[in-house]
N, C-alpha and C. Protein backbone atom coordinates (compact mmCIF):
# COMPACT_ATOMS: atom_id res chain seq x y z
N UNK A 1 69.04 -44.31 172.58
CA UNK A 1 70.26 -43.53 172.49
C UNK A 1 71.42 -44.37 172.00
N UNK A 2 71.51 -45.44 172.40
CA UNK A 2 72.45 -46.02 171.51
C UNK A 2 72.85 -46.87 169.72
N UNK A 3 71.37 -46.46 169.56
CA UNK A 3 71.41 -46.32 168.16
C UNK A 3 71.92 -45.30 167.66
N UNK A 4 71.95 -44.10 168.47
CA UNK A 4 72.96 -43.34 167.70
C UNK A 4 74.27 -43.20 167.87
N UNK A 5 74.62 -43.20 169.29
CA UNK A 5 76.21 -43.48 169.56
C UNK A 5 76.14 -44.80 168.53
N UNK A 6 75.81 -45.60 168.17
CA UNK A 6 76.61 -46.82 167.27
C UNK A 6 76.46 -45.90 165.70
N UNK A 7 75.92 -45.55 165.58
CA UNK A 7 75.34 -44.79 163.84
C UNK A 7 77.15 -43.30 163.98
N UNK A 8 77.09 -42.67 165.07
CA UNK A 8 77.42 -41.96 165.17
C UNK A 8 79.54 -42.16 165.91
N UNK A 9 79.12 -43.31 165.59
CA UNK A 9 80.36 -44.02 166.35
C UNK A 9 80.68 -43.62 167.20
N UNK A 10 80.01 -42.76 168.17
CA UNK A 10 80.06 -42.76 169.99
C UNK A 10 81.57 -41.60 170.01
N UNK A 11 81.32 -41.03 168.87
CA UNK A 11 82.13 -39.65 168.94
C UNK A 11 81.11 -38.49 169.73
N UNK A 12 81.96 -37.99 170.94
CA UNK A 12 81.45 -37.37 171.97
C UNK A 12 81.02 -35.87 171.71
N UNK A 13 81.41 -35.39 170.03
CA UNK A 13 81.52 -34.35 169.86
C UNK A 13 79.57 -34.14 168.94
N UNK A 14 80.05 -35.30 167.83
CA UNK A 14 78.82 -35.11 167.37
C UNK A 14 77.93 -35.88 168.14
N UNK A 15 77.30 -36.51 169.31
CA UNK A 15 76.98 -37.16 169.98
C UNK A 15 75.99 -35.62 170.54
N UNK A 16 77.10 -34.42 171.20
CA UNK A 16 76.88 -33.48 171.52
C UNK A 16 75.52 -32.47 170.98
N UNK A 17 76.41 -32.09 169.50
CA UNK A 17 76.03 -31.69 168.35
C UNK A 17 74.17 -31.93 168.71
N UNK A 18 74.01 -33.17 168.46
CA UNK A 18 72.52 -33.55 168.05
C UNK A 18 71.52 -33.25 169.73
N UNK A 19 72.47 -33.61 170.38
CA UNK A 19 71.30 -33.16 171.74
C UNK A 19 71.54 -31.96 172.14
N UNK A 20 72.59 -30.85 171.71
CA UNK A 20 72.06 -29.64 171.95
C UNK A 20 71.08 -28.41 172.10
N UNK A 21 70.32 -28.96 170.86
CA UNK A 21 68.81 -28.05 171.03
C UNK A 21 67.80 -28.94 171.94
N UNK A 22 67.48 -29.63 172.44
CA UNK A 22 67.23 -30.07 173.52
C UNK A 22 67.41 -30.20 175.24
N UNK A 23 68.56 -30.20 174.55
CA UNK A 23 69.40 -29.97 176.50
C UNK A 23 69.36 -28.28 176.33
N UNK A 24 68.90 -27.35 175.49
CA UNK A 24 68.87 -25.77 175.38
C UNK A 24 67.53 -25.76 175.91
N UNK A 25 66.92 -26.27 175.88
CA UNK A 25 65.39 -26.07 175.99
C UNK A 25 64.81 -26.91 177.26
N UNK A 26 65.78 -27.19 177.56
CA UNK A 26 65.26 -28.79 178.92
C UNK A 26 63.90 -29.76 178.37
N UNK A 27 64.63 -30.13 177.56
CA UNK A 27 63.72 -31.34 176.53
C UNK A 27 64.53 -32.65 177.04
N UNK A 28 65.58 -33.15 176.96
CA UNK A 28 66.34 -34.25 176.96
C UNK A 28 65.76 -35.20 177.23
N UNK A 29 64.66 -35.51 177.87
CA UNK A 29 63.89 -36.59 178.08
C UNK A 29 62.13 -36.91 177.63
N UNK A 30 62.00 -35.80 177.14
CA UNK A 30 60.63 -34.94 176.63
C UNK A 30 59.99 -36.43 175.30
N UNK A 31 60.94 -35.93 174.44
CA UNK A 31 60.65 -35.98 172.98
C UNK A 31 61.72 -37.34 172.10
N UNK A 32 61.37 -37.65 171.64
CA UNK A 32 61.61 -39.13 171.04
C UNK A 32 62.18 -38.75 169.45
N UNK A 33 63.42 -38.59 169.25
CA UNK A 33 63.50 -38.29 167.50
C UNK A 33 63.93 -39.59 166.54
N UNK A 34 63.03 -39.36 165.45
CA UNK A 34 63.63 -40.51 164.77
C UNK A 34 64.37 -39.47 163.46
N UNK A 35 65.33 -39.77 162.92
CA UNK A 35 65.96 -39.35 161.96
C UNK A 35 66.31 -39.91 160.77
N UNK A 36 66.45 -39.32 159.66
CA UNK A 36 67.07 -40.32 158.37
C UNK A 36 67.76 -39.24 157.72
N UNK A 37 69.35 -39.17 157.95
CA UNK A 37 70.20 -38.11 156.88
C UNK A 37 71.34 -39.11 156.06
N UNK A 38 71.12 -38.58 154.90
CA UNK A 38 72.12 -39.34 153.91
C UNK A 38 73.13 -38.38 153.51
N UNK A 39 74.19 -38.67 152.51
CA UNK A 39 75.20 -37.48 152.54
C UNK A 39 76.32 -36.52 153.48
N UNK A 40 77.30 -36.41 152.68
CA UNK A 40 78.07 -35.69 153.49
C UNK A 40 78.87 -36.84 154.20
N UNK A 41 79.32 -36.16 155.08
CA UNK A 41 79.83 -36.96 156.13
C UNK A 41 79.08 -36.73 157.76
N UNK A 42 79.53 -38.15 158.84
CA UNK A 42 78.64 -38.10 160.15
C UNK A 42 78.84 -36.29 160.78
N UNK A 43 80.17 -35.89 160.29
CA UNK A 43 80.31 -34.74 161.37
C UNK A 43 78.84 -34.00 160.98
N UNK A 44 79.02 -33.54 159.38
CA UNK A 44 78.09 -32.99 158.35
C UNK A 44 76.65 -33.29 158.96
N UNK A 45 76.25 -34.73 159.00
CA UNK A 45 75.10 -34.83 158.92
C UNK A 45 74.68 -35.02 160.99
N UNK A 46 75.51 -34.82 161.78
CA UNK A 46 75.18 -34.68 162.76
C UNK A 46 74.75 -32.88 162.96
N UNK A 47 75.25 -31.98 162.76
CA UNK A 47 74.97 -30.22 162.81
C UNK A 47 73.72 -30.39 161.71
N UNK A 48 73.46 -31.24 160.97
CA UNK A 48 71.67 -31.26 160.58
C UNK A 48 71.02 -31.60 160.95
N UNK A 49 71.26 -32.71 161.85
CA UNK A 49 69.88 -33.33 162.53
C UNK A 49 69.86 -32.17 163.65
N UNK A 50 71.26 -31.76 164.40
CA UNK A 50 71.12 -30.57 165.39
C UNK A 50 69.88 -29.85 164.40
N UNK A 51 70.28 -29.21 163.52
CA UNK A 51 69.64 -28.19 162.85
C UNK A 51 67.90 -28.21 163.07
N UNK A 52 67.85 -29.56 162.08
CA UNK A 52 66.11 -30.08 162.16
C UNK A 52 65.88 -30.65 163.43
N UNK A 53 66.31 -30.77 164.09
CA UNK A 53 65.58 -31.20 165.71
C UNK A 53 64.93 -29.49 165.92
N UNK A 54 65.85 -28.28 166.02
CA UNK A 54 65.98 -27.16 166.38
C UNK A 54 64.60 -27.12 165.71
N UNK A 55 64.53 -26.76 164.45
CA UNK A 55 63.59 -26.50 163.54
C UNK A 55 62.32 -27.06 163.82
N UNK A 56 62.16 -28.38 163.97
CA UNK A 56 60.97 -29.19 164.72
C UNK A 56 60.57 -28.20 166.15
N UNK A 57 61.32 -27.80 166.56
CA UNK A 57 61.11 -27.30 168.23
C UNK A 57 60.58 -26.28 168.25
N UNK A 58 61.10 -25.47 166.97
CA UNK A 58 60.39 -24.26 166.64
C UNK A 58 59.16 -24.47 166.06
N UNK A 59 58.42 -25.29 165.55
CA UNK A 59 56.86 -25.39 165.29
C UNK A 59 56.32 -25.52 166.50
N UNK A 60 56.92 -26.55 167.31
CA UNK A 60 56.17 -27.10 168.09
C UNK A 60 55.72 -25.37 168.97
N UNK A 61 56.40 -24.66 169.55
CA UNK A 61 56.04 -22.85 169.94
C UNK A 61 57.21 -22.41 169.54
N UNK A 62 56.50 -21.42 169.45
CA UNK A 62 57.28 -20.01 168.45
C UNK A 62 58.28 -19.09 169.58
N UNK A 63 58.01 -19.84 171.39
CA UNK A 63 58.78 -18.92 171.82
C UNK A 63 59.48 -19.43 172.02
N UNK A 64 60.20 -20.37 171.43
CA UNK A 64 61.58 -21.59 171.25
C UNK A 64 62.36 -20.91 170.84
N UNK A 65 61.99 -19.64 170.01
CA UNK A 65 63.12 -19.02 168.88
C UNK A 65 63.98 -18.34 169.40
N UNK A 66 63.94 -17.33 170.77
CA UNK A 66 64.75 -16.59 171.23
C UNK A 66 65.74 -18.01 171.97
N UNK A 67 65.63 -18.48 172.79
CA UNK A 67 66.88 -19.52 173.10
C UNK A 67 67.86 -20.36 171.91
N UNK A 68 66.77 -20.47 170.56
CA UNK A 68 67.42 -21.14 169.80
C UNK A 68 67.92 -20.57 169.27
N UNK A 69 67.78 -19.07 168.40
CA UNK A 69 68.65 -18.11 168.04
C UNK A 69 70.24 -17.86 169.01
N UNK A 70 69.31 -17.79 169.87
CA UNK A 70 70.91 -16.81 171.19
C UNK A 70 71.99 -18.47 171.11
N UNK A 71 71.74 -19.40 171.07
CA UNK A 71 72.77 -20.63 170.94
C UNK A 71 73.45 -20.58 169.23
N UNK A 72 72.65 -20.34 168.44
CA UNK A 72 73.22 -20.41 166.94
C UNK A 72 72.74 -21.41 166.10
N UNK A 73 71.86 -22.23 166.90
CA UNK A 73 71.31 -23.37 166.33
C UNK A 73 70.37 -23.49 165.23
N UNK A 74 70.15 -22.05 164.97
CA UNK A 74 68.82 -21.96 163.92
C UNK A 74 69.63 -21.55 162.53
N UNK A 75 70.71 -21.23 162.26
CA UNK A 75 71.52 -21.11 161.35
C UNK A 75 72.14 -22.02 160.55
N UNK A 76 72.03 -22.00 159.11
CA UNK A 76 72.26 -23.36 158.14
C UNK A 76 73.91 -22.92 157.84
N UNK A 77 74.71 -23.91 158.08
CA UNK A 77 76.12 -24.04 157.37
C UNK A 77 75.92 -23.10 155.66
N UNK A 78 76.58 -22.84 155.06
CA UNK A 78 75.94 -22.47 153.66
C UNK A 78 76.95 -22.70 152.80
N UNK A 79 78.10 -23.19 153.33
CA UNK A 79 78.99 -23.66 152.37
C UNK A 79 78.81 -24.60 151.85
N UNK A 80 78.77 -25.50 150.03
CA UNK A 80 78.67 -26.26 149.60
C UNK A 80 80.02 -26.44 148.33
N UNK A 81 80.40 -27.38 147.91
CA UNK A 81 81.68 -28.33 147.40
C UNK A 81 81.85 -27.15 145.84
N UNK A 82 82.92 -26.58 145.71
CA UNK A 82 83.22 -25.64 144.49
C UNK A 82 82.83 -26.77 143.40
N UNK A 83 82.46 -26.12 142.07
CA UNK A 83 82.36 -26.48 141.18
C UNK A 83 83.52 -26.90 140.01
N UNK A 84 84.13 -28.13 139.34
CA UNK A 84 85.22 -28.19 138.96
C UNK A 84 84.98 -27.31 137.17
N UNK A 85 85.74 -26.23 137.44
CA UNK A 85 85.67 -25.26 135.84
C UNK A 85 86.59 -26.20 134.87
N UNK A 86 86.44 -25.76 133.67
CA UNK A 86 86.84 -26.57 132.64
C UNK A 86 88.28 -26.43 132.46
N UNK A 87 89.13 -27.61 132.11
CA UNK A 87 90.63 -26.85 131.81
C UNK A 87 91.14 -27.15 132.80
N UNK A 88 90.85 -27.08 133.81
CA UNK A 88 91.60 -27.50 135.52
C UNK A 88 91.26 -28.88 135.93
N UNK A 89 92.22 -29.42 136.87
CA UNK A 89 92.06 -30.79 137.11
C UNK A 89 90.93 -30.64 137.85
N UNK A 90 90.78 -30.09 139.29
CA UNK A 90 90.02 -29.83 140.25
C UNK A 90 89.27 -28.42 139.82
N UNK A 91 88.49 -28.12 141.40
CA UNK A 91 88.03 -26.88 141.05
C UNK A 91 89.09 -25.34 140.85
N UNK A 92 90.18 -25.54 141.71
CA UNK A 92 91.16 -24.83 141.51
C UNK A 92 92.47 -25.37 140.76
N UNK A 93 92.63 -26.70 140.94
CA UNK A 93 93.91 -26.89 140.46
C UNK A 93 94.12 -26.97 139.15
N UNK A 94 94.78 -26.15 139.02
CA UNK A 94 95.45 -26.33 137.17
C UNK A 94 96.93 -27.02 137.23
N UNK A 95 96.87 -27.45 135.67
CA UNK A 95 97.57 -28.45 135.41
C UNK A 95 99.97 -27.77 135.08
N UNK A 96 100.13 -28.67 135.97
CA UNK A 96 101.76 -27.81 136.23
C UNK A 96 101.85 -26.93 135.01
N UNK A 97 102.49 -25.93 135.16
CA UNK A 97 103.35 -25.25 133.60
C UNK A 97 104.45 -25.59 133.73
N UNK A 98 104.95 -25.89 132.15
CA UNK A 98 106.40 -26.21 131.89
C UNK A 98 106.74 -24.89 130.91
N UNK A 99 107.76 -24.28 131.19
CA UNK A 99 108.43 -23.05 130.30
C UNK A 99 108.83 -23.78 129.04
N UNK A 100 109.48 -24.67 129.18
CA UNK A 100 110.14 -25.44 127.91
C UNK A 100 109.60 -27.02 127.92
């Protein structure tokens, strides 16, 4: 566990995040995870390992799904970074207008 509080810089929130589908299921001492997420940021990539721990739990039995559903844990974020359109600095920002 303290490979991840140090990975996770011992922020209590995403710390949370990742042992939630476990402490949902009274696993917390059960099961051993090893992880590898790149990208994003720690908040980002802590609600994925939540995610794929969840997901792992659900192979392991299928009647994992009603607790993991009723928490929210089986649900993917689905927002991803706008695309920058042509002509604009950013994806929205366009460049000042001058009248004169």
């Amino acid at each position: 566990m303290d490979v991840l509080q140090e990975y996770l810089q011992g922020n209590p929130l995403w710390l949370q995040y990742v042992k939630v589908p476990l402490v949902t299921l009274g696993y917390e001492s059960r099961y051993d995870v090893f992880v590898k997420a790149h990208g994003g940021g720690l908040s980002g990539q802590a609600q994925a390992i939540s995610l794929g721990v969840a997901r792992a739990l659900l192979k392991v039995s299928e009647g994992h799904k009603a607790p993991l559903r009723k928490e929210g844990l089986l649900t993917r974020d689905s927002r991803v970074v706008e695309r920058k359109k042509p002509g604009l600095k950013k994806a929205r920002k366009a460049p000042q207008f001058s009248k004169r």
